[in-house]
Protein backbone atom coordinates (compact mmCIF):
# COMPACT_ATOMS: atom_id res chain seq x y z
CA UNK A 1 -28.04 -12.54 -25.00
CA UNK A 2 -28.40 -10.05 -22.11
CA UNK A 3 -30.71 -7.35 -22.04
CA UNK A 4 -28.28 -4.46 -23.31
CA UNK A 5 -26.71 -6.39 -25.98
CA UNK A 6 -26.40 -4.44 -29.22
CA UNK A 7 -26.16 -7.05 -31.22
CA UNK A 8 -27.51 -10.87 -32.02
CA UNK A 9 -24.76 -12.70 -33.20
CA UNK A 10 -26.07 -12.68 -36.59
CA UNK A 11 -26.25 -9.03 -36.68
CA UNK A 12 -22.83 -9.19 -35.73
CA UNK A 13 -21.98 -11.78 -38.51
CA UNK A 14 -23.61 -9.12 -40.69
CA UNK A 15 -21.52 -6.69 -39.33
CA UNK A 16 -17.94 -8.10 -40.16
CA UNK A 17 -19.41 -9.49 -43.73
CA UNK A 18 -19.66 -5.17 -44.49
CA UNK A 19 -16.44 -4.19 -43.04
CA UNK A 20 -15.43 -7.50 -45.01
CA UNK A 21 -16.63 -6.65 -48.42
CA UNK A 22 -14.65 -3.25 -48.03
CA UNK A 23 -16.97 -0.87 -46.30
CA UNK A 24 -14.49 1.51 -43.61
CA UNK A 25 -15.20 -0.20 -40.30
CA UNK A 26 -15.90 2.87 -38.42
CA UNK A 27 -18.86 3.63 -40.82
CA UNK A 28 -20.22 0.29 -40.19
CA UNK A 29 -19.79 0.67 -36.38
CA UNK A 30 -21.57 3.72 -36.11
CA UNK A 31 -24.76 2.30 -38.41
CA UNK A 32 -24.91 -0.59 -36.19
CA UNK A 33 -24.85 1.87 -32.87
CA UNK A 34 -21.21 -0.15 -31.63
CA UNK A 35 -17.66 1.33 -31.06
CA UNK A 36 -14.76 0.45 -33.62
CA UNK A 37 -12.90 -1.44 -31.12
CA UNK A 38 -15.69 -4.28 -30.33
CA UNK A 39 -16.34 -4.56 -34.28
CA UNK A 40 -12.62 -4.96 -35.02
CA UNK A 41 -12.50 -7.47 -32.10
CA UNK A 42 -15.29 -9.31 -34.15
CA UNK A 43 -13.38 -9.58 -37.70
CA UNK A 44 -10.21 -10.97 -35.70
CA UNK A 45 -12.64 -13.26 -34.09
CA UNK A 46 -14.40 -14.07 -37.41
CA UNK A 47 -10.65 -14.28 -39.04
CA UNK A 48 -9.82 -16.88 -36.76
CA UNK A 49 -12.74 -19.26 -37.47
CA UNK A 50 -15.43 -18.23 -35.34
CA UNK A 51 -18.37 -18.35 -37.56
CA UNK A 52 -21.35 -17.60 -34.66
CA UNK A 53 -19.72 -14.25 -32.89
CA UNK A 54 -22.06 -15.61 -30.09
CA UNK A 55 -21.36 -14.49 -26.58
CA UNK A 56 -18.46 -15.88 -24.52
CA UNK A 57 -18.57 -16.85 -20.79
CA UNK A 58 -17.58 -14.54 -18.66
CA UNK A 59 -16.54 -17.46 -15.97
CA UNK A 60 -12.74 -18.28 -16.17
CA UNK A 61 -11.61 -20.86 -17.93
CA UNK A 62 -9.33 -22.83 -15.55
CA UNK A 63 -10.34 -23.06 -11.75
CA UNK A 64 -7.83 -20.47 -9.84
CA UNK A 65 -4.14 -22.18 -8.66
CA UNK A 66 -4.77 -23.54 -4.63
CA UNK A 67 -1.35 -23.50 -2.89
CA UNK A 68 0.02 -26.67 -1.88
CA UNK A 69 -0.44 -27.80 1.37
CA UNK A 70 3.08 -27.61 3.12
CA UNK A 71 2.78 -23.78 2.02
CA UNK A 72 -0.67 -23.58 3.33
CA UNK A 73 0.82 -24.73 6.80
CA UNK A 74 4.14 -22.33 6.36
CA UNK A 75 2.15 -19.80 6.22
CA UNK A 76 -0.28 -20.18 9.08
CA UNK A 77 2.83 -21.58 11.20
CA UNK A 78 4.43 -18.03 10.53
CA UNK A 79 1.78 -16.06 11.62
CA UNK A 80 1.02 -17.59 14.53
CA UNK A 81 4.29 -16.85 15.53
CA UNK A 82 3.31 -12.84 14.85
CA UNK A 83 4.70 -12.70 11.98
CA UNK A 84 3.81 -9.42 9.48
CA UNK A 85 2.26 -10.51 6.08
CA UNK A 86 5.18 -8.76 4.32
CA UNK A 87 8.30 -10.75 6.04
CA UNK A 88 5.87 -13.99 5.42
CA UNK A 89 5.39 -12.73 2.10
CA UNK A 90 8.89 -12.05 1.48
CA UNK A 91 10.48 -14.62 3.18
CA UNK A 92 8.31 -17.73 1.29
CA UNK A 93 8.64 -15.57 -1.98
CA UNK A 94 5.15 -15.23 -2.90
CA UNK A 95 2.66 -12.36 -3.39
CA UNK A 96 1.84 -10.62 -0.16
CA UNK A 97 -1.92 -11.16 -1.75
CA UNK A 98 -1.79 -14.54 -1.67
CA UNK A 99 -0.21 -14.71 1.83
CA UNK A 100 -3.30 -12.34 2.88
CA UNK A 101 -5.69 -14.37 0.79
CA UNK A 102 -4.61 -17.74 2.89
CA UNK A 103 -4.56 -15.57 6.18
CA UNK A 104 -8.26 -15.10 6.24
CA UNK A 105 -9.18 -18.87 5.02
CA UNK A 106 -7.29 -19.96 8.11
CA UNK A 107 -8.58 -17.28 10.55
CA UNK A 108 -5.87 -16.00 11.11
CA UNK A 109 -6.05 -12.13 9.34
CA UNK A 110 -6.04 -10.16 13.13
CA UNK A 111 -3.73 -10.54 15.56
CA UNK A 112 -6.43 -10.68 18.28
CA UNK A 113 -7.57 -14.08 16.24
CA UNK A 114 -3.63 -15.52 17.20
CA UNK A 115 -3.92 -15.10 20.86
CA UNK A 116 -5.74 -17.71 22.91
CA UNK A 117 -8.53 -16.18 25.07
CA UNK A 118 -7.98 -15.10 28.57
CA UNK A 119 -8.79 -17.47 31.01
CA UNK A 120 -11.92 -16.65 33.16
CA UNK A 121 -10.44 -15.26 36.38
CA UNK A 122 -12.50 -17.37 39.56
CA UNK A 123 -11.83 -17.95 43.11
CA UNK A 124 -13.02 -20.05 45.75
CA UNK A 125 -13.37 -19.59 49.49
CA UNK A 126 -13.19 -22.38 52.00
CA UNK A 127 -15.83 -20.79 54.02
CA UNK A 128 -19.26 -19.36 52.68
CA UNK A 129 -19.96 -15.60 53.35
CA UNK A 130 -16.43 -15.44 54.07
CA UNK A 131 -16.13 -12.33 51.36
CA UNK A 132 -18.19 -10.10 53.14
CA UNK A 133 -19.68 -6.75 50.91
CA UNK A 134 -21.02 -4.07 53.19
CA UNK A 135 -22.08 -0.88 50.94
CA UNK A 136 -21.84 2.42 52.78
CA UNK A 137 -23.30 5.67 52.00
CA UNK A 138 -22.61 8.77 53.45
CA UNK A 139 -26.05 10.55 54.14
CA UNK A 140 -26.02 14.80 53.39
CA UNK A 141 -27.03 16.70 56.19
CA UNK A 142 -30.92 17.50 55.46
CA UNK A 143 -31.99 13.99 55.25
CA UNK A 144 -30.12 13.66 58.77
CA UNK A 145 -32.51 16.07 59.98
CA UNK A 146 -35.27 14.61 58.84
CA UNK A 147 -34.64 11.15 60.98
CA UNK A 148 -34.05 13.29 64.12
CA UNK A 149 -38.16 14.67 64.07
């Protein structure tokens, strides 16, 4: 049970067993503090066998569908050729969701992620000091005056 349960699950087989013998199920669901909808979602569950009304797992019941891998490599062979998500999408008739969705596993969401880095830019004289930096300044006139004294 979790903290803001109504309900045990035998106060919810009590429950059903009222709106069962005949009493209106929106009575019964206001004594017991719960909306009509979940208790009528309880007598179809008791109706079709359920005997404990316990809580279900919220976790899904199948893992989710993976795309097979010659899709997989479609798609990441399309967008490295700069390819939008939507003509990818459209093109391998699929979601444009999914297409995202496999984007990002593969790194490859921003187009900044599909070009290859610049290379680093160096040169290489054949003599040293051959480059030769001289920084000039050009000096106002007072502190001219000031090295004449």
């Amino acid at each position: 049970m979790h903290k803001n349960a109504r309900l045990t699950s035998l106060g919810r087989v009590l429950a059903v067993e009222r709106v069962l013998k005949g009493e209106l199920l929106g009575v019964v669901a206001a004594g017991v503090g719960m909306s009509g909808r979940r208790l009528r979602e309880w007598v179809r569950r008791w109706e079709a066998g359920d005997r404990l009304l316990a809580d279900r797992p919220s976790r899904p019941r199948r893992m989710p569908r993976r795309l097979p891998r010659a899709v997989r490599r479609q798609i990441g062979r399309l967008r490295r050729a700069r390819r939008s998500s939507l003509s990818i999408a459209f093109e391998l008739q699929l979601p444009i969701s999914t297409v995202v969705t496999e984007q990002r596993r593969q790194g490859l969401a921003r187009l900044p992620s599909l070009q290859p880095p610049a290379p680093v830019r160096r040169y290489q004289r054949d003599r040293p000091g051959e480059l030769l930096h001289v920084d000039t300044k050009k000096l106002g006139r007072g502190l001219l005056r000031g090295a004449e004294r």
